[in-house]
PDB file of N, CA and C in Angstrom:
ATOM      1  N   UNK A   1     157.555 -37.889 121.819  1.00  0.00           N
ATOM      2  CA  UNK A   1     157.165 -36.499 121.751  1.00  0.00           C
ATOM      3  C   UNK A   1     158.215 -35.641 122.467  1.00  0.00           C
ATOM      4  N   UNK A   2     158.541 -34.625 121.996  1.00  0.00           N
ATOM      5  CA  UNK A   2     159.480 -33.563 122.270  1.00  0.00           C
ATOM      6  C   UNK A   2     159.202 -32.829 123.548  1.00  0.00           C
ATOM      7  N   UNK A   3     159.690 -32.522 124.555  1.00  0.00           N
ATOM      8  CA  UNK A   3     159.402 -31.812 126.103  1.00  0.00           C
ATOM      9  C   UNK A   3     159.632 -30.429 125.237  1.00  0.00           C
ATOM     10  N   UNK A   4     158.588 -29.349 125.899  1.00  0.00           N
ATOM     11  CA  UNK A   4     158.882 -28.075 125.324  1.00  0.00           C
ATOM     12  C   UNK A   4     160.301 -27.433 126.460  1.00  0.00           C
ATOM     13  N   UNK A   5     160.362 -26.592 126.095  1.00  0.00           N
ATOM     14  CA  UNK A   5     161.999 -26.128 126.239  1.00  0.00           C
ATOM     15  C   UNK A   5     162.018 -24.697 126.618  1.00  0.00           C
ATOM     16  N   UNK A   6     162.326 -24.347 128.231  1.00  0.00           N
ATOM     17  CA  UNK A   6     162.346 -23.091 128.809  1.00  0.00           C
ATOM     18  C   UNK A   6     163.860 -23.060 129.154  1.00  0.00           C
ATOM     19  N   UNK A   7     164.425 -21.767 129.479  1.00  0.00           N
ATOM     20  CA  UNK A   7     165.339 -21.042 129.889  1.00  0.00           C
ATOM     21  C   UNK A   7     165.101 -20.324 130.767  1.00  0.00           C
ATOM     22  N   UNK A   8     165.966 -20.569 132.096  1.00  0.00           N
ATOM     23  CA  UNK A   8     165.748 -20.198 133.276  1.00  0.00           C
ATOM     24  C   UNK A   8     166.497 -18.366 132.860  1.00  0.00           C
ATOM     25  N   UNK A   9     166.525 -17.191 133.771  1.00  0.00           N
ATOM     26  CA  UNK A   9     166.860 -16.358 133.425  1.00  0.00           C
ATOM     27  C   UNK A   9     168.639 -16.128 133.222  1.00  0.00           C
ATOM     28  N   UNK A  10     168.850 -16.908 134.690  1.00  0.00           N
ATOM     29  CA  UNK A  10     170.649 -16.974 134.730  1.00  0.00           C
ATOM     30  C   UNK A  10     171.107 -17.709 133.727  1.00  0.00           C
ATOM     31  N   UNK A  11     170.060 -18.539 132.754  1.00  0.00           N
ATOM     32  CA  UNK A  11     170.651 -19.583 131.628  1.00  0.00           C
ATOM     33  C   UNK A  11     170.732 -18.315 130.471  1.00  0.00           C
ATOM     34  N   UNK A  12     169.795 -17.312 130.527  1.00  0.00           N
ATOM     35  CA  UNK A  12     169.906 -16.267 129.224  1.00  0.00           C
ATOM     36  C   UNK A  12     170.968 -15.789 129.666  1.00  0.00           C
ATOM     37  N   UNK A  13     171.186 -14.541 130.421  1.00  0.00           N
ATOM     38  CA  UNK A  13     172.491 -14.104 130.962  1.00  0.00           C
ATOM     39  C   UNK A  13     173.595 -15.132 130.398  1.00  0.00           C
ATOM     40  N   UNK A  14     173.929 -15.970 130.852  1.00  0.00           N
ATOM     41  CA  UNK A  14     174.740 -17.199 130.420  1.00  0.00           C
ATOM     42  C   UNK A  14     174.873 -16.726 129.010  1.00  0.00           C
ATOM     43  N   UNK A  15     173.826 -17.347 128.115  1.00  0.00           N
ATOM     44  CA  UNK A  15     174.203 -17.189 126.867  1.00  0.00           C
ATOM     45  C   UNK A  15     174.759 -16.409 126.262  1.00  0.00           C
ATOM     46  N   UNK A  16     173.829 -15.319 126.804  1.00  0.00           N
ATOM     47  CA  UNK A  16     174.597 -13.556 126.017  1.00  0.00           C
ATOM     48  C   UNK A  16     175.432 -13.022 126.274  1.00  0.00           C
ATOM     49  N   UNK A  17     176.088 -13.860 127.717  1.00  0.00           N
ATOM     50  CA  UNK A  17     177.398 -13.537 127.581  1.00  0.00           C
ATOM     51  C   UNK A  17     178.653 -13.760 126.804  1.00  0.00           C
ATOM     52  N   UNK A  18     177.834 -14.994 126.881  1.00  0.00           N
ATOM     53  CA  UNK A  18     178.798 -15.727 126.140  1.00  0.00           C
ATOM     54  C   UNK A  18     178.855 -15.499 124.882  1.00  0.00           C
ATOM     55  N   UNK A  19     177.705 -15.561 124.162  1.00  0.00           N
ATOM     56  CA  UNK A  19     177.842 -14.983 122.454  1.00  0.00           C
ATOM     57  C   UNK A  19     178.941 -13.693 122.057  1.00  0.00           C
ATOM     58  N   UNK A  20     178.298 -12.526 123.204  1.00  0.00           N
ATOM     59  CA  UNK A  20     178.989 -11.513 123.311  1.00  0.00           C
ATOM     60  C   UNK A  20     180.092 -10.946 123.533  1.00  0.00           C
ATOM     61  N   UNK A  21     180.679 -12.276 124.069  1.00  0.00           N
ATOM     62  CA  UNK A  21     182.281 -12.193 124.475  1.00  0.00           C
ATOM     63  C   UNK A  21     182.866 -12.904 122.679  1.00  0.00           C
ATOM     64  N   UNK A  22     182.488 -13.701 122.510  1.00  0.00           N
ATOM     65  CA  UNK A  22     182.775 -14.063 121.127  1.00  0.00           C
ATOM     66  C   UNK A  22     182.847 -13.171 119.778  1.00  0.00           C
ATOM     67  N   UNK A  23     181.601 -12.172 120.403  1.00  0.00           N
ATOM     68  CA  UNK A  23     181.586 -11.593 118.922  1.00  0.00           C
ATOM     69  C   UNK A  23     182.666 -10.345 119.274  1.00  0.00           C
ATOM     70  N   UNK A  24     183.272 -10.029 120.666  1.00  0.00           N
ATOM     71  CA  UNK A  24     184.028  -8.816 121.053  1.00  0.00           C
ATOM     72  C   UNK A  24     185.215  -9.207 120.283  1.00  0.00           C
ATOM     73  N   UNK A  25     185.511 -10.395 120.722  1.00  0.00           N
ATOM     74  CA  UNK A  25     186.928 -11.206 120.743  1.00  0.00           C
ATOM     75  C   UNK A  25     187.026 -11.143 119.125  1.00  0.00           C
ATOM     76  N   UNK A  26     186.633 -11.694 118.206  1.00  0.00           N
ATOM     77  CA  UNK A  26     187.144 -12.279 117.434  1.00  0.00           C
ATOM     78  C   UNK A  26     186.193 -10.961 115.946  1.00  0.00           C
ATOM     79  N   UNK A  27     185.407  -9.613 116.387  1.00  0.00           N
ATOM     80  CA  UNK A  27     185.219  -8.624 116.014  1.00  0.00           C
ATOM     81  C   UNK A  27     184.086  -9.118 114.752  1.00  0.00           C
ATOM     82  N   UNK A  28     183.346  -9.813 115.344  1.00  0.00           N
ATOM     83  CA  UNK A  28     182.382 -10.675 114.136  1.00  0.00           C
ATOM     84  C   UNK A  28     181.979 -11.266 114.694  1.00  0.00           C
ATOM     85  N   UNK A  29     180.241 -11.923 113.995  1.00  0.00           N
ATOM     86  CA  UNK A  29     179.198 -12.650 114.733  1.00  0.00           C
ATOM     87  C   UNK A  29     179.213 -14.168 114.600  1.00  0.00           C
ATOM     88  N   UNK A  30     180.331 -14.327 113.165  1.00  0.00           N
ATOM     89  CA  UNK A  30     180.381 -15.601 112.422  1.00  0.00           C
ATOM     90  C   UNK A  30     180.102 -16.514 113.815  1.00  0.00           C
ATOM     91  N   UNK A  31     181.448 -16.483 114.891  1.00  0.00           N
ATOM     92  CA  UNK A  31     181.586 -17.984 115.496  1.00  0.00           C
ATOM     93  C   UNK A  31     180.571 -17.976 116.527  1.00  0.00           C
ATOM     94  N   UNK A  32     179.740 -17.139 116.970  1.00  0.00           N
ATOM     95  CA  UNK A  32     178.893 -16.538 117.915  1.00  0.00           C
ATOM     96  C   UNK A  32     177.613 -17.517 117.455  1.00  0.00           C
ATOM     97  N   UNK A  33     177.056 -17.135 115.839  1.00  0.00           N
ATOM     98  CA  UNK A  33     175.817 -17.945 115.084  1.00  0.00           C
ATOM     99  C   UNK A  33     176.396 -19.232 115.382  1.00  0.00           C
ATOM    100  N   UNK A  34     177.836 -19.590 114.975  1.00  0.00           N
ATOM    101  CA  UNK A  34     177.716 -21.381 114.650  1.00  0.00           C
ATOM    102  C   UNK A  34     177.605 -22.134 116.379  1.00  0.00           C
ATOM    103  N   UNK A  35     177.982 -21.494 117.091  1.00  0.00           N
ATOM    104  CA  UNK A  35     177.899 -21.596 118.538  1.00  0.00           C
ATOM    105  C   UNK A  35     176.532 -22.170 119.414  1.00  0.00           C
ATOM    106  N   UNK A  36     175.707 -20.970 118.650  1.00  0.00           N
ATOM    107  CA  UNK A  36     174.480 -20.749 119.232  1.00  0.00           C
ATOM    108  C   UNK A  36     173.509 -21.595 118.233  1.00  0.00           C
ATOM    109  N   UNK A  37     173.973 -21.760 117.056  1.00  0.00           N
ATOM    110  CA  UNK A  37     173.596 -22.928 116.233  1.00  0.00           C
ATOM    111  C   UNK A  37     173.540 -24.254 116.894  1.00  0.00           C
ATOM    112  N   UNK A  38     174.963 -24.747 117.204  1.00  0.00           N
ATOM    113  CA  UNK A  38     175.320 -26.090 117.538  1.00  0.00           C
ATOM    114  C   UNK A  38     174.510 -26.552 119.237  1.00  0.00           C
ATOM    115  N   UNK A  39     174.577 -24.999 120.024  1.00  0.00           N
ATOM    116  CA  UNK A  39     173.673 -25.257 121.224  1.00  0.00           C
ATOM    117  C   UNK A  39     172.105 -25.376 120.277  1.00  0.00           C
ATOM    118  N   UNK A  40     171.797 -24.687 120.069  1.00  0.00           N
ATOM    119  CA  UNK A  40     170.312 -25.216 119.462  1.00  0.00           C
ATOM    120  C   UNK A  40     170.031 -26.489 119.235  1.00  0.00           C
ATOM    121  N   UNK A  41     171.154 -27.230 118.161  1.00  0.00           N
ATOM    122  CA  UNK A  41     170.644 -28.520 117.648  1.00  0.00           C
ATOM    123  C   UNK A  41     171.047 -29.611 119.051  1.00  0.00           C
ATOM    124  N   UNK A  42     171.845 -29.095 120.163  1.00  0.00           N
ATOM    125  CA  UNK A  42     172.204 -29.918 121.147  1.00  0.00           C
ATOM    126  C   UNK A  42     170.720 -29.696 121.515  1.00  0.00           C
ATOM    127  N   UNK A  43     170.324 -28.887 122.665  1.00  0.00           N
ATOM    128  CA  UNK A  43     168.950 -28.213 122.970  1.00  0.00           C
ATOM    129  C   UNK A  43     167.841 -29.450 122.213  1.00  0.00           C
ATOM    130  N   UNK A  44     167.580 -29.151 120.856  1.00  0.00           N
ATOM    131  CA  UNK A  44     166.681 -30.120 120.174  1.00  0.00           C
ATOM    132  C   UNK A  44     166.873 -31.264 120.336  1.00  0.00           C
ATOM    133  N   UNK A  45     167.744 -31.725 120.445  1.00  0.00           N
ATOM    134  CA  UNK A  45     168.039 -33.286 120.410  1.00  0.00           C
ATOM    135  C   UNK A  45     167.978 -33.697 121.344  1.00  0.00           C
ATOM    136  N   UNK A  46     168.459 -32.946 122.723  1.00  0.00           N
ATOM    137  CA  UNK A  46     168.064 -32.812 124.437  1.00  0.00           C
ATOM    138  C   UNK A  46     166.236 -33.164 124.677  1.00  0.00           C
ATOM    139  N   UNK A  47     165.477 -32.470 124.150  1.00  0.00           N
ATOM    140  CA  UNK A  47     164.027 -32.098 124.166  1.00  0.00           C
ATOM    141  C   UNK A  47     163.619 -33.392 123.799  1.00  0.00           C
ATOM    142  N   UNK A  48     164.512 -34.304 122.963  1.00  0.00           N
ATOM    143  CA  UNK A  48     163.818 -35.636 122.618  1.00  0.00           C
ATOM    144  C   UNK A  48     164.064 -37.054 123.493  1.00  0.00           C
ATOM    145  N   UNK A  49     165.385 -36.284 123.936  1.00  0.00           N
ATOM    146  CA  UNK A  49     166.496 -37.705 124.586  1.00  0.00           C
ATOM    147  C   UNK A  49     166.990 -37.222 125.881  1.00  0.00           C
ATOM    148  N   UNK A  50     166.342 -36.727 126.627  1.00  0.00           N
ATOM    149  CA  UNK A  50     167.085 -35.746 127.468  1.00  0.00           C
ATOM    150  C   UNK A  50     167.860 -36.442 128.518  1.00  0.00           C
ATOM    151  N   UNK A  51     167.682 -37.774 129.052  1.00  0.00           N
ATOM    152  CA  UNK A  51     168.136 -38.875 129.427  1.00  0.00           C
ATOM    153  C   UNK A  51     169.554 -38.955 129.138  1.00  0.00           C
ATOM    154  N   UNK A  52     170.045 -38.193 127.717  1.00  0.00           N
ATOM    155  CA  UNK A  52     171.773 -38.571 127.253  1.00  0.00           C
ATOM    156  C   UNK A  52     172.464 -37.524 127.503  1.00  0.00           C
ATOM    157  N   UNK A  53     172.345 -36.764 128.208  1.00  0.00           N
ATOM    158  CA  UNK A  53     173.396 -35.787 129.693  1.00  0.00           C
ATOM    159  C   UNK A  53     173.852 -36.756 130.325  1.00  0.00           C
ATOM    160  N   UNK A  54     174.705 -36.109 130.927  1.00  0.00           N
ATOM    161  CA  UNK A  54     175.284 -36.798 132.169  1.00  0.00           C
ATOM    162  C   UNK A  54     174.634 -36.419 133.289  1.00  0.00           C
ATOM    163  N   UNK A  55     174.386 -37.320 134.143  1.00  0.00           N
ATOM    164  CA  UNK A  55     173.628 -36.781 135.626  1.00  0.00           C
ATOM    165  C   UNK A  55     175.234 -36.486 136.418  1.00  0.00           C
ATOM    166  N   UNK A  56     174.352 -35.021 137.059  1.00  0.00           N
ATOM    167  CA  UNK A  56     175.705 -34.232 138.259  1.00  0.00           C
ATOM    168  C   UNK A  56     175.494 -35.137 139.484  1.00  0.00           C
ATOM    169  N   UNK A  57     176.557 -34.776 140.506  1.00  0.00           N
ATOM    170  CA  UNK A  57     175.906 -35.571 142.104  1.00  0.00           C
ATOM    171  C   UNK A  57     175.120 -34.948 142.363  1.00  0.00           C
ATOM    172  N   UNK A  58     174.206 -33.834 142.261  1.00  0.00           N
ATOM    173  CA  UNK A  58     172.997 -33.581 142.245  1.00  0.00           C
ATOM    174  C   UNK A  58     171.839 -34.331 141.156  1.00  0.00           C
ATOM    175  N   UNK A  59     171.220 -35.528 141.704  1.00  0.00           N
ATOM    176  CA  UNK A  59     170.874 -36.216 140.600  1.00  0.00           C
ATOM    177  C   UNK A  59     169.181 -35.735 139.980  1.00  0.00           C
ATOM    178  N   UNK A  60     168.989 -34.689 140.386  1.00  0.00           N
ATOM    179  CA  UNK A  60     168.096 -33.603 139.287  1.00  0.00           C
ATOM    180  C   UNK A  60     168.611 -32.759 138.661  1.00  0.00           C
ATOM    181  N   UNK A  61     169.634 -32.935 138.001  1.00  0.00           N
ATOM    182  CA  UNK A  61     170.816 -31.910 137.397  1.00  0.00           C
ATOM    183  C   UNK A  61     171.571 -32.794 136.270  1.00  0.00           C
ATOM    184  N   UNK A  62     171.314 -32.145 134.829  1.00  0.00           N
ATOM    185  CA  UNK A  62     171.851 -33.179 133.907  1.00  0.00           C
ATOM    186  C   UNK A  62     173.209 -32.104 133.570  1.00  0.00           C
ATOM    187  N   UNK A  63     174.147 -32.209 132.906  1.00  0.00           N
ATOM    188  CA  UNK A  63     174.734 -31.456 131.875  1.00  0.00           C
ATOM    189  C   UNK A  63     175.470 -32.175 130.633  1.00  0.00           C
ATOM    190  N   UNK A  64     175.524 -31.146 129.600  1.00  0.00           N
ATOM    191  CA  UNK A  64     175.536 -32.187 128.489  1.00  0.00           C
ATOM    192  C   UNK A  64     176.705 -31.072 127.387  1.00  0.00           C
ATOM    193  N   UNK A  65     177.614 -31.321 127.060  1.00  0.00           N
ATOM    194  CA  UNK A  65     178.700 -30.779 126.343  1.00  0.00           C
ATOM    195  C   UNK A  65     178.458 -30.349 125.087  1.00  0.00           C
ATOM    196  N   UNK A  66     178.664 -29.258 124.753  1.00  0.00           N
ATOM    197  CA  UNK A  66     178.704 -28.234 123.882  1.00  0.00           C
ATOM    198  C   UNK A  66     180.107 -27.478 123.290  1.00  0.00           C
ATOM    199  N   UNK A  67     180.968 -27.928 122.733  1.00  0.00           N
ATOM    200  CA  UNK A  67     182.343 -27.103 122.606  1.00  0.00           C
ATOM    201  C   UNK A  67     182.785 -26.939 124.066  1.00  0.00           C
ATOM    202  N   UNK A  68     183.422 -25.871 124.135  1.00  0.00           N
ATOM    203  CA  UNK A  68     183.686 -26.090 125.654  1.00  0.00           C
ATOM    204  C   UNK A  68     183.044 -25.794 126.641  1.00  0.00           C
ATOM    205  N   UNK A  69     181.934 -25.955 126.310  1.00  0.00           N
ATOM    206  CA  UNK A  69     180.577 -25.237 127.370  1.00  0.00           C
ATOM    207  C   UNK A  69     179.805 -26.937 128.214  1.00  0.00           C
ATOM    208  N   UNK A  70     179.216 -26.467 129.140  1.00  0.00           N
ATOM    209  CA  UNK A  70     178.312 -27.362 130.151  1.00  0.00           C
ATOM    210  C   UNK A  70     177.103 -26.565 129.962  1.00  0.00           C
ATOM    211  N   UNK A  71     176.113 -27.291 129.470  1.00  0.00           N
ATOM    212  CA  UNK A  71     174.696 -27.032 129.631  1.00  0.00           C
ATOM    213  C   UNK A  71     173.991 -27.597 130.466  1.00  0.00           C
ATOM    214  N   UNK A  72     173.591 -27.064 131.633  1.00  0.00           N
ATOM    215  CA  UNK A  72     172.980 -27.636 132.647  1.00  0.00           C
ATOM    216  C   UNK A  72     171.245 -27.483 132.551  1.00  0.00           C
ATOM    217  N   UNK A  73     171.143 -28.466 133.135  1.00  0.00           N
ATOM    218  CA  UNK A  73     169.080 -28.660 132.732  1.00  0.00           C
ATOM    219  C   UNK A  73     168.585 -29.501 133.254  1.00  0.00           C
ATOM    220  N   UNK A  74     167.368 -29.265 133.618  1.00  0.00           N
ATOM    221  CA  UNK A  74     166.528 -29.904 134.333  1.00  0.00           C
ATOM    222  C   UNK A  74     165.434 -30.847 133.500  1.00  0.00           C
ATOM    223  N   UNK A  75     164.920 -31.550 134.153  1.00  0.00           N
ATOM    224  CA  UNK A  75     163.769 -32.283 133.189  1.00  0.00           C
ATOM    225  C   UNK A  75     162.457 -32.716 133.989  1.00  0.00           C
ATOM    226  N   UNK A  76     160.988 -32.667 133.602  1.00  0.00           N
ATOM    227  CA  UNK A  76     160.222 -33.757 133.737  1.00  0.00           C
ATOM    228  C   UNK A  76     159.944 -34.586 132.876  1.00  0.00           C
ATOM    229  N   UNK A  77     158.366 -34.673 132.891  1.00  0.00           N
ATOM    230  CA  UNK A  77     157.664 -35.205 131.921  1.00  0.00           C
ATOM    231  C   UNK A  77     157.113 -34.185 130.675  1.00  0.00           C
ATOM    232  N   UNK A  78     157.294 -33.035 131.142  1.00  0.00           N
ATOM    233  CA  UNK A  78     156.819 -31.685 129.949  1.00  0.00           C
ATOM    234  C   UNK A  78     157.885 -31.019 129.731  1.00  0.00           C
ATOM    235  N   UNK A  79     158.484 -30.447 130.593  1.00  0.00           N
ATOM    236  CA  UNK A  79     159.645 -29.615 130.011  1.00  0.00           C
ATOM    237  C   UNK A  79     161.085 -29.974 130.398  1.00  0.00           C
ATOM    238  N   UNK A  80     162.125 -29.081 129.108  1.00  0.00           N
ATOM    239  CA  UNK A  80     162.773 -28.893 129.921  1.00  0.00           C
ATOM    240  C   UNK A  80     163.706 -27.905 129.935  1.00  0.00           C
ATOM    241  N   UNK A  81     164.337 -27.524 131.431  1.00  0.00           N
ATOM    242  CA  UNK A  81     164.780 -25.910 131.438  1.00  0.00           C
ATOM    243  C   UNK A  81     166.413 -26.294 131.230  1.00  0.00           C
ATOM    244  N   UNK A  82     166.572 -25.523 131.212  1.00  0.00           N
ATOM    245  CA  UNK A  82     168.064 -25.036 130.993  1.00  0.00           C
ATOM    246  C   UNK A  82     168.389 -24.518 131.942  1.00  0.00           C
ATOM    247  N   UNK A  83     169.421 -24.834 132.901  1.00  0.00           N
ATOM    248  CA  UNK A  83     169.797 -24.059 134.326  1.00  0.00           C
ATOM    249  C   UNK A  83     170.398 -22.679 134.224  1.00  0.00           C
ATOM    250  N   UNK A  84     171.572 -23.264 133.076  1.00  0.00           N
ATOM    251  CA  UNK A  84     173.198 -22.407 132.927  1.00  0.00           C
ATOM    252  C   UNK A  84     173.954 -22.954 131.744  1.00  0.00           C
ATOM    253  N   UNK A  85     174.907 -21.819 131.138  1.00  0.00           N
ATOM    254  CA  UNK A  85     175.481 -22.534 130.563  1.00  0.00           C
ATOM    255  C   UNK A  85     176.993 -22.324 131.142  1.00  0.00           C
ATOM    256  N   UNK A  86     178.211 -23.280 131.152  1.00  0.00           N
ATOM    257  CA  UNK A  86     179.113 -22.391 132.262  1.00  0.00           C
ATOM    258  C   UNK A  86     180.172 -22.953 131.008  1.00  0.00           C
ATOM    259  N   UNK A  87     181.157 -21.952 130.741  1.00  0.00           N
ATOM    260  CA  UNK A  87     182.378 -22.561 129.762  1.00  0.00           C
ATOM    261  C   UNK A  87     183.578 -23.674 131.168  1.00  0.00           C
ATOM    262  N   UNK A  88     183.710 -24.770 130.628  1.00  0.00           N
ATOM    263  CA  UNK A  88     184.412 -25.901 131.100  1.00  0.00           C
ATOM    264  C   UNK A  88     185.987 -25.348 131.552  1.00  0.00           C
ATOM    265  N   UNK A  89     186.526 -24.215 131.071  1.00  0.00           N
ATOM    266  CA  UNK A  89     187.526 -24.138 131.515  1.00  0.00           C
ATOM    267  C   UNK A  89     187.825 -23.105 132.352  1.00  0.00           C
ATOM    268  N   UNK A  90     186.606 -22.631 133.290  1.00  0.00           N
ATOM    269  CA  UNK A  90     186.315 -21.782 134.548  1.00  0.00           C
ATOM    270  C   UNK A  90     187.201 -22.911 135.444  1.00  0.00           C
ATOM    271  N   UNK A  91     186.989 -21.714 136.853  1.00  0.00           N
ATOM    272  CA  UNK A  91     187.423 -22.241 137.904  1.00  0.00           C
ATOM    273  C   UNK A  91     186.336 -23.458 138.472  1.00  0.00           C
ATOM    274  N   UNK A  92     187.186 -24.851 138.766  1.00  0.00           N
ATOM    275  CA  UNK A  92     185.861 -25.634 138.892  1.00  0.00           C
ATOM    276  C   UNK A  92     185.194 -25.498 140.451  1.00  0.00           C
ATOM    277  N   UNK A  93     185.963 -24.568 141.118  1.00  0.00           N
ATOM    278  CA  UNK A  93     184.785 -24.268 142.665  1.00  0.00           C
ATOM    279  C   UNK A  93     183.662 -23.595 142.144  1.00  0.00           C
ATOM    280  N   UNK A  94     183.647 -22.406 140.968  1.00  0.00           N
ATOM    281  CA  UNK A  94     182.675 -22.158 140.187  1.00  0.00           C
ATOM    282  C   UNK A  94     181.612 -22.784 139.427  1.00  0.00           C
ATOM    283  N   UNK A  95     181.794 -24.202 138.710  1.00  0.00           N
ATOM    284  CA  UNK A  95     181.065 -25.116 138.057  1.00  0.00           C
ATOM    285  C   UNK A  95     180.452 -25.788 139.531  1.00  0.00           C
ATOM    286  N   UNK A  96     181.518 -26.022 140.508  1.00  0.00           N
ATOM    287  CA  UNK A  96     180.512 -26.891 141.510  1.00  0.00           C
ATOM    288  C   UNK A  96     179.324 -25.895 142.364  1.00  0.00           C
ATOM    289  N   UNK A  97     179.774 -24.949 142.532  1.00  0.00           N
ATOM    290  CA  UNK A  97     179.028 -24.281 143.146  1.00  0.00           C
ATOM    291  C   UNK A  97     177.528 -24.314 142.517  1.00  0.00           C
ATOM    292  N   UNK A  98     177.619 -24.066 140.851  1.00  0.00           N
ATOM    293  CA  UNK A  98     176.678 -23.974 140.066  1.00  0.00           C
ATOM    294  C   UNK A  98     175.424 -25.321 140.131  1.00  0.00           C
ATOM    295  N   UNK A  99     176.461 -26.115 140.299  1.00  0.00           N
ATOM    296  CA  UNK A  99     175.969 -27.827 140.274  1.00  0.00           C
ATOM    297  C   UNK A  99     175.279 -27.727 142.146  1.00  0.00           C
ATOM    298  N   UNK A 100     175.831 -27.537 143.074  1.00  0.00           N
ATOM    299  CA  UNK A 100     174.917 -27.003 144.341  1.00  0.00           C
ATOM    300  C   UNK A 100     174.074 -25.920 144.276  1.00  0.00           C
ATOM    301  N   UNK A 101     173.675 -25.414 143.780  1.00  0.00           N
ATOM    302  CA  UNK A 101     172.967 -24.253 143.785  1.00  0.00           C
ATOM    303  C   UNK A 101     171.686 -24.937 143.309  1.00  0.00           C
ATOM    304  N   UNK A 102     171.992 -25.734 142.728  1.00  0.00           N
ATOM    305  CA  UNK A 102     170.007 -25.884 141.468  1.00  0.00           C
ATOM    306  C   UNK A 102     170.025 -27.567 141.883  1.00  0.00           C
ATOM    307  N   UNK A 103     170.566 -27.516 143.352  1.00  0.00           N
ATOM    308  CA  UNK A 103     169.590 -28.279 144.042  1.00  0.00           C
ATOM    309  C   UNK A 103     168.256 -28.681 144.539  1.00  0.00           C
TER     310      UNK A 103
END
């Protein structure tokens, strides 16, 4: 059975930034949908298997690769959230910080 599937608020922010920088950049929504597409079907497939992230050294902290993005998320037995999404080729005192924080 599928864990239902929340988004923490800094995980929306996250997103819409990110969509939004895409659709500035490249003056169209095209790569923005297939983006937010491909996180979806990651997301779904997460909700079933959520176990196939990688655990951070914070070991209640999964993240799991998306193009060049880190999707960070949490899990129980019912849900599961979405921390952040952080693009991989930030500064990584930034990704770690992120990975200490949702300790």
């Amino acid at each position: 059975m599928a864990l239902k599937l929340e988004w923490t608020e800094r995980a929306i922010e996250h997103i819409v930034e990110i969509l939004e920088y895409w659709e500035e950049r490249n003056g169209s929504k095209t790569y923005s949908i297939k983006l937010y597409s491909w996180m979806e079907t990651t997301l779904a497939m997460l909700t079933k298997h959520p176990e196939s992230g990688r655990i951070t050294d914070n070991k209640r902290l999964f993240k799991k690769i998306v193009k060049d993005y880190f999707i960070y998320y949490t899990f129980d037995t019912e849900i599961l959230t979405v921390i952040g999404i952080i693009d991989m080729r930030r500064d990584p005192d930034f990704i770690q910080k992120i990975e200490n924080e949702s300790k």
